[in-house]
N, C-alpha and C. Protein backbone atom coordinates (compact mmCIF):
# COMPACT_ATOMS: atom_id res chain seq x y z
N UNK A 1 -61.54 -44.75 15.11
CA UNK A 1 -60.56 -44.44 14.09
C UNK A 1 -59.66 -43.32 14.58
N UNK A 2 -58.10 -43.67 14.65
CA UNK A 2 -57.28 -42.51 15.10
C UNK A 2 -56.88 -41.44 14.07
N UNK A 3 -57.27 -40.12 14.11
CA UNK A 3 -56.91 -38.73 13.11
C UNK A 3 -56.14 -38.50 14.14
N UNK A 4 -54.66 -38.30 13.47
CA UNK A 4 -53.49 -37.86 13.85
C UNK A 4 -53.70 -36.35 14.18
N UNK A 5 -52.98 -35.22 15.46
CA UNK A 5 -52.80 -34.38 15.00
C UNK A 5 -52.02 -33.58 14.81
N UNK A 6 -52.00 -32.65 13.90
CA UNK A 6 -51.18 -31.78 12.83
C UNK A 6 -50.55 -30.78 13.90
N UNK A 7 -49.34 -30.76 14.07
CA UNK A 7 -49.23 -29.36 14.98
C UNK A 7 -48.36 -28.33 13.75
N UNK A 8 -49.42 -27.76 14.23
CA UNK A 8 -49.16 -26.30 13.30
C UNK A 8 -47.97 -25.26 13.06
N UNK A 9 -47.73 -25.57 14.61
CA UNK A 9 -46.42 -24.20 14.67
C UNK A 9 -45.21 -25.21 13.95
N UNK A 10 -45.24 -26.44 14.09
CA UNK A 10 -43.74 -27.20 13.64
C UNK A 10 -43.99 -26.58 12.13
N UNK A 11 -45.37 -27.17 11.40
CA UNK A 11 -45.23 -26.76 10.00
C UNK A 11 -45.87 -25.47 9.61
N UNK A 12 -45.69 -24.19 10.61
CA UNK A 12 -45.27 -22.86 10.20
C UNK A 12 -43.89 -22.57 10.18
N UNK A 13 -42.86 -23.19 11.13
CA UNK A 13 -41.63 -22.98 11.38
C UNK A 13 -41.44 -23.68 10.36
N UNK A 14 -41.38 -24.82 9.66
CA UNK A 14 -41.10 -25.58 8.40
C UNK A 14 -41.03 -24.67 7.05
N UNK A 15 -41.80 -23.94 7.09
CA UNK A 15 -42.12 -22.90 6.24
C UNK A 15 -41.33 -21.47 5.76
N UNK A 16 -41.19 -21.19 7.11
CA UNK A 16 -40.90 -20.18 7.23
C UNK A 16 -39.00 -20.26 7.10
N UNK A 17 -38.76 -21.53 7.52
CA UNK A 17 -36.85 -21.57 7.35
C UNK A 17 -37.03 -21.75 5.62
N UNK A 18 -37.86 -22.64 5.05
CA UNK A 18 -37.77 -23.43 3.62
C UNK A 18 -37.53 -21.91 2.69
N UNK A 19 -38.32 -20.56 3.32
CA UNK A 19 -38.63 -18.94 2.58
C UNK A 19 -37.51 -18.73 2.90
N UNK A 20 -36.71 -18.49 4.38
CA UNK A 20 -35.78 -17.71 4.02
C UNK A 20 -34.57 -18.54 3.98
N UNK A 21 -34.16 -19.58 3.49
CA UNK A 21 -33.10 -20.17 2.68
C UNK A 21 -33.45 -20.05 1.35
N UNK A 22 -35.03 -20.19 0.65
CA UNK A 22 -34.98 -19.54 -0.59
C UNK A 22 -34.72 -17.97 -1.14
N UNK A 23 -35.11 -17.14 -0.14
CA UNK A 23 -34.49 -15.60 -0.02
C UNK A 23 -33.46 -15.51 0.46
N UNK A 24 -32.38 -16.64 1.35
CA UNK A 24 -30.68 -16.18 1.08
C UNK A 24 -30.20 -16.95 -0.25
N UNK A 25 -30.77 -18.19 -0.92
CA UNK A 25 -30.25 -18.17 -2.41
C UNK A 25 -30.09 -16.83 -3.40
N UNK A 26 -31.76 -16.37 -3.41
CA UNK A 26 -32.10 -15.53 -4.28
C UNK A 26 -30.83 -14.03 -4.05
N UNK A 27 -30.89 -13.70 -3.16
CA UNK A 27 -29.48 -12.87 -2.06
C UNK A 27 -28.14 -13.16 -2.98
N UNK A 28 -27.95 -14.85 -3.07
CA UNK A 28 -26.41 -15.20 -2.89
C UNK A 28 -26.38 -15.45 -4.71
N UNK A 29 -27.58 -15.26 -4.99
CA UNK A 29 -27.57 -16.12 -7.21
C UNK A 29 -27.42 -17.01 -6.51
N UNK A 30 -27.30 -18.02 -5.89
CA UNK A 30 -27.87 -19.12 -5.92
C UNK A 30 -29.52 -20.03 -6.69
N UNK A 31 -29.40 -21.43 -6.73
CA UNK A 31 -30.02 -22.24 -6.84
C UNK A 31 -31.32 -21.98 -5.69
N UNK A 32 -32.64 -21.12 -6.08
CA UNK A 32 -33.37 -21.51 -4.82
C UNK A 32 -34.21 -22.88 -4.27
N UNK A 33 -34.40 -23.48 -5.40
CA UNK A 33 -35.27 -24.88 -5.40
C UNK A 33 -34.09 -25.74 -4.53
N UNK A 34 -32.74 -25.67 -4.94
CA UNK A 34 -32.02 -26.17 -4.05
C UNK A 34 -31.52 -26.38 -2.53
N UNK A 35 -31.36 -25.04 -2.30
CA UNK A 35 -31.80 -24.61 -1.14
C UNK A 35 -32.78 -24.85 -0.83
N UNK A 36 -33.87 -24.38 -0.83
CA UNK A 36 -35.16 -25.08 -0.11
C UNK A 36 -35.48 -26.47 0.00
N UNK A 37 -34.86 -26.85 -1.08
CA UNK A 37 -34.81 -28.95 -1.11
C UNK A 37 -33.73 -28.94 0.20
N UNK A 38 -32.85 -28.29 0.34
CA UNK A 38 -31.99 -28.79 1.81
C UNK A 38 -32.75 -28.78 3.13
N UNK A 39 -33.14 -27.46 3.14
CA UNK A 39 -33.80 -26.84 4.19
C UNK A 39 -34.79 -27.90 4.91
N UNK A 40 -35.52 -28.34 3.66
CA UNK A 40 -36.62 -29.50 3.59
C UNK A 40 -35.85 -30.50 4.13
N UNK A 41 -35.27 -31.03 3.25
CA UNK A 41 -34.41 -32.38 3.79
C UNK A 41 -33.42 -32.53 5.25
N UNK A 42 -32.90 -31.25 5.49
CA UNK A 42 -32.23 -31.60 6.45
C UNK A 42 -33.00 -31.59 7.91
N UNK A 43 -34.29 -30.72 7.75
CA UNK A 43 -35.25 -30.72 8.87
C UNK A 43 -35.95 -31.77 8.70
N UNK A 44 -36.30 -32.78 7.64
CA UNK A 44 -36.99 -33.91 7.75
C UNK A 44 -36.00 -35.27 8.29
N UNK A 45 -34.33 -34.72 8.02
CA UNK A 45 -33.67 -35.88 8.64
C UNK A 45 -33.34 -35.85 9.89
N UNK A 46 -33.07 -34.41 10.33
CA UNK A 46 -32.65 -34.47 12.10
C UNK A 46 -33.88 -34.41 12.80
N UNK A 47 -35.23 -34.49 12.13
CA UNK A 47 -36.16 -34.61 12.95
C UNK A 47 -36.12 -36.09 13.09
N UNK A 48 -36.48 -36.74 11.96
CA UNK A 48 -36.33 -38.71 12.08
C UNK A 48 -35.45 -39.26 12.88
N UNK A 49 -33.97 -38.61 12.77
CA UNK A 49 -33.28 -39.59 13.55
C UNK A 49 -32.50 -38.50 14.36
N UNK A 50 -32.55 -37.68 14.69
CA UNK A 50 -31.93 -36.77 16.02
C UNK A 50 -32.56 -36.37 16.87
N UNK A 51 -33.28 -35.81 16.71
CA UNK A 51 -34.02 -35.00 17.60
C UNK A 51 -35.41 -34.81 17.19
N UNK A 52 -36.56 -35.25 17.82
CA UNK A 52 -38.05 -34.66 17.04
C UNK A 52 -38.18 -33.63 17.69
N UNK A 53 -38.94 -32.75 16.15
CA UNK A 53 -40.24 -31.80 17.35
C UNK A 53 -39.15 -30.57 16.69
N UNK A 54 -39.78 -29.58 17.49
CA UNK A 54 -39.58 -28.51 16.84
C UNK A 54 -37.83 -27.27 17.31
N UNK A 55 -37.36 -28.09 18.29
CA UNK A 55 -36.12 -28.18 18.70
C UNK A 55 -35.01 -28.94 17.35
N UNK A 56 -35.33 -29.58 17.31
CA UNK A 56 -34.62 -30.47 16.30
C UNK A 56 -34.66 -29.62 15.24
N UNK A 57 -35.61 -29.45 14.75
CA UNK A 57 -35.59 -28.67 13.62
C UNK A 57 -35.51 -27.40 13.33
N UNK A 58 -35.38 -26.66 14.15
CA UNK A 58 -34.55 -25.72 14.44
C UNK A 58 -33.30 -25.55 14.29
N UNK A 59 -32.68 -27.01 14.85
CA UNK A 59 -31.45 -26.89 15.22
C UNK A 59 -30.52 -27.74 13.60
N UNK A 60 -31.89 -28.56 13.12
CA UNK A 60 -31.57 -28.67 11.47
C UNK A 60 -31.35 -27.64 10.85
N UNK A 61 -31.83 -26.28 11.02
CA UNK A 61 -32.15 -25.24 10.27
C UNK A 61 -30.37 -23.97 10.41
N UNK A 62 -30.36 -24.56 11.63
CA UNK A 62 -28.83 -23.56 12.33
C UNK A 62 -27.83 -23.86 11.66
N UNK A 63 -27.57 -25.38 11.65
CA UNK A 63 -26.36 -26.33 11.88
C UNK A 63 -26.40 -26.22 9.51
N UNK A 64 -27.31 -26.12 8.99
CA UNK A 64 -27.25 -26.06 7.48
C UNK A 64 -27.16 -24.79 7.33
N UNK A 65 -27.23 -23.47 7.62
CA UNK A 65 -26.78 -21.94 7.92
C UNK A 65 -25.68 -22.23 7.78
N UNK A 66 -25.27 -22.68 9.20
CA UNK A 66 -23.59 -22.83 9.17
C UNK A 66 -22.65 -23.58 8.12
N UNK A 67 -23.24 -24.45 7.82
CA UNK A 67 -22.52 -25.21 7.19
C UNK A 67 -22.44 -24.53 5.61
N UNK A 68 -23.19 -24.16 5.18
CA UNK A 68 -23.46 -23.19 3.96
C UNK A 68 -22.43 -22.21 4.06
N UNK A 69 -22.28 -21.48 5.53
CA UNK A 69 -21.40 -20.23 5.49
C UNK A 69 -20.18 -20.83 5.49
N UNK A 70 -19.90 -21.99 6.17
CA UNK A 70 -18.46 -22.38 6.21
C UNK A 70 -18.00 -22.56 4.78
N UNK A 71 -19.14 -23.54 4.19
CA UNK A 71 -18.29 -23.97 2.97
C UNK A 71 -18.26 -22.78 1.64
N UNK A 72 -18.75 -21.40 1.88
CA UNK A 72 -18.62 -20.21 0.84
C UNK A 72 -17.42 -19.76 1.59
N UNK A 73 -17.04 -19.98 2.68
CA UNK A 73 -15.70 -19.03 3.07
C UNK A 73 -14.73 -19.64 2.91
N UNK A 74 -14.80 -21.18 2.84
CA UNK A 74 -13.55 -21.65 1.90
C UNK A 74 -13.53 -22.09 0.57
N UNK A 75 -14.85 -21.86 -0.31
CA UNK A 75 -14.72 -21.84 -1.52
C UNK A 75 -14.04 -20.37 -1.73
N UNK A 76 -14.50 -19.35 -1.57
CA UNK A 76 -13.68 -17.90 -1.22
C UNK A 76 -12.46 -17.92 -1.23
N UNK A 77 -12.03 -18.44 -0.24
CA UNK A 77 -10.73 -18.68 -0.14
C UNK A 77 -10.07 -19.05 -0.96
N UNK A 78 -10.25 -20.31 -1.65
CA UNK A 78 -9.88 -21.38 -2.67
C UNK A 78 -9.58 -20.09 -3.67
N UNK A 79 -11.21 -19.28 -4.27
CA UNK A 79 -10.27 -18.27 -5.34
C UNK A 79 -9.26 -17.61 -5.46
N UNK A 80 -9.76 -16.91 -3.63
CA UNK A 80 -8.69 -15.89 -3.75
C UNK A 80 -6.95 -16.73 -3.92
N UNK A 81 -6.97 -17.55 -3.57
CA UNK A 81 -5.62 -18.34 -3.83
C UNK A 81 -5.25 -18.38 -4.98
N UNK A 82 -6.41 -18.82 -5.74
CA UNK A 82 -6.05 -19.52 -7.60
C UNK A 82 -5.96 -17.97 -8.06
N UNK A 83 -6.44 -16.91 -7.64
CA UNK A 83 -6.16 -16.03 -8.47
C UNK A 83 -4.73 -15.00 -8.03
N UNK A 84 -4.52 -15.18 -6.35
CA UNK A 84 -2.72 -15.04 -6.23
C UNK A 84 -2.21 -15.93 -6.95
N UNK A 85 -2.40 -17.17 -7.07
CA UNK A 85 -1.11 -17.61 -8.33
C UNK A 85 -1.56 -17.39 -9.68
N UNK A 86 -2.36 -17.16 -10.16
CA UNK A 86 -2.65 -16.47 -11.64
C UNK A 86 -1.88 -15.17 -11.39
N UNK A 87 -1.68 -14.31 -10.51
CA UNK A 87 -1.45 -12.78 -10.47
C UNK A 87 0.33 -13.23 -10.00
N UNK A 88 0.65 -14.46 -9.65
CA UNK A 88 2.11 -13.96 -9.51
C UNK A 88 2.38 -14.06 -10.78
N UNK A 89 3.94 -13.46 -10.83
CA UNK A 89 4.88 -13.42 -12.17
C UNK A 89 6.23 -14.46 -11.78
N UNK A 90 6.21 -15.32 -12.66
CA UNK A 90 7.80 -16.36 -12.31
C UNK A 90 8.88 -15.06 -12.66
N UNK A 91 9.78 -14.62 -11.94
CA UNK A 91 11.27 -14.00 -12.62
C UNK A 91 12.43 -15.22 -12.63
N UNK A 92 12.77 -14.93 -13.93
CA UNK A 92 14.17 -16.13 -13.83
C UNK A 92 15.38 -14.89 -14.06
């Protein structure tokens, strides 16, 4: 009978990104269950179909960092815009 085995360090590193994307929600008021549902998901998808092993998921863990920071620096942006045109004045 084959018992699979468990390697440990992948699901300590699993762990340990899932905590601190729930401690940069908690950081940002963010959603933490959400975050950690990414964290989860995106290391369970670039492990399946990109890359296995603990490279991959790593590199799941980088590439959703980034992508998080990109898309707050142009939601950012987006305000600071809507609120220059709330703050201009039309002169006729």
């Amino acid at each position: 009978m084959y018992i699979p085995q468990f390697n440990y360090l992948t699901i300590a590193l699993l762990i340990a990104s899932i905590t601190f994307f729930v401690r940069a929600a908690r950081f940002d008021n963010r959603s933490e269950f959400v975050w950690g549902l990414l964290s989860l998901g995106s290391w369970m998808l670039f492990t399946s179909f990109v890359s296995p092993g603990i490279v991959g998921g790593l590199a799941s863990q980088i590439l959703l960092f980034a992508g998080i920071a990109i898309y707050d620096c142009a939601r950012e942006r987006r305000q600071l815009a809507r609120q220059d045109d709330e703050d201009r004045v039309d002169v006729i």
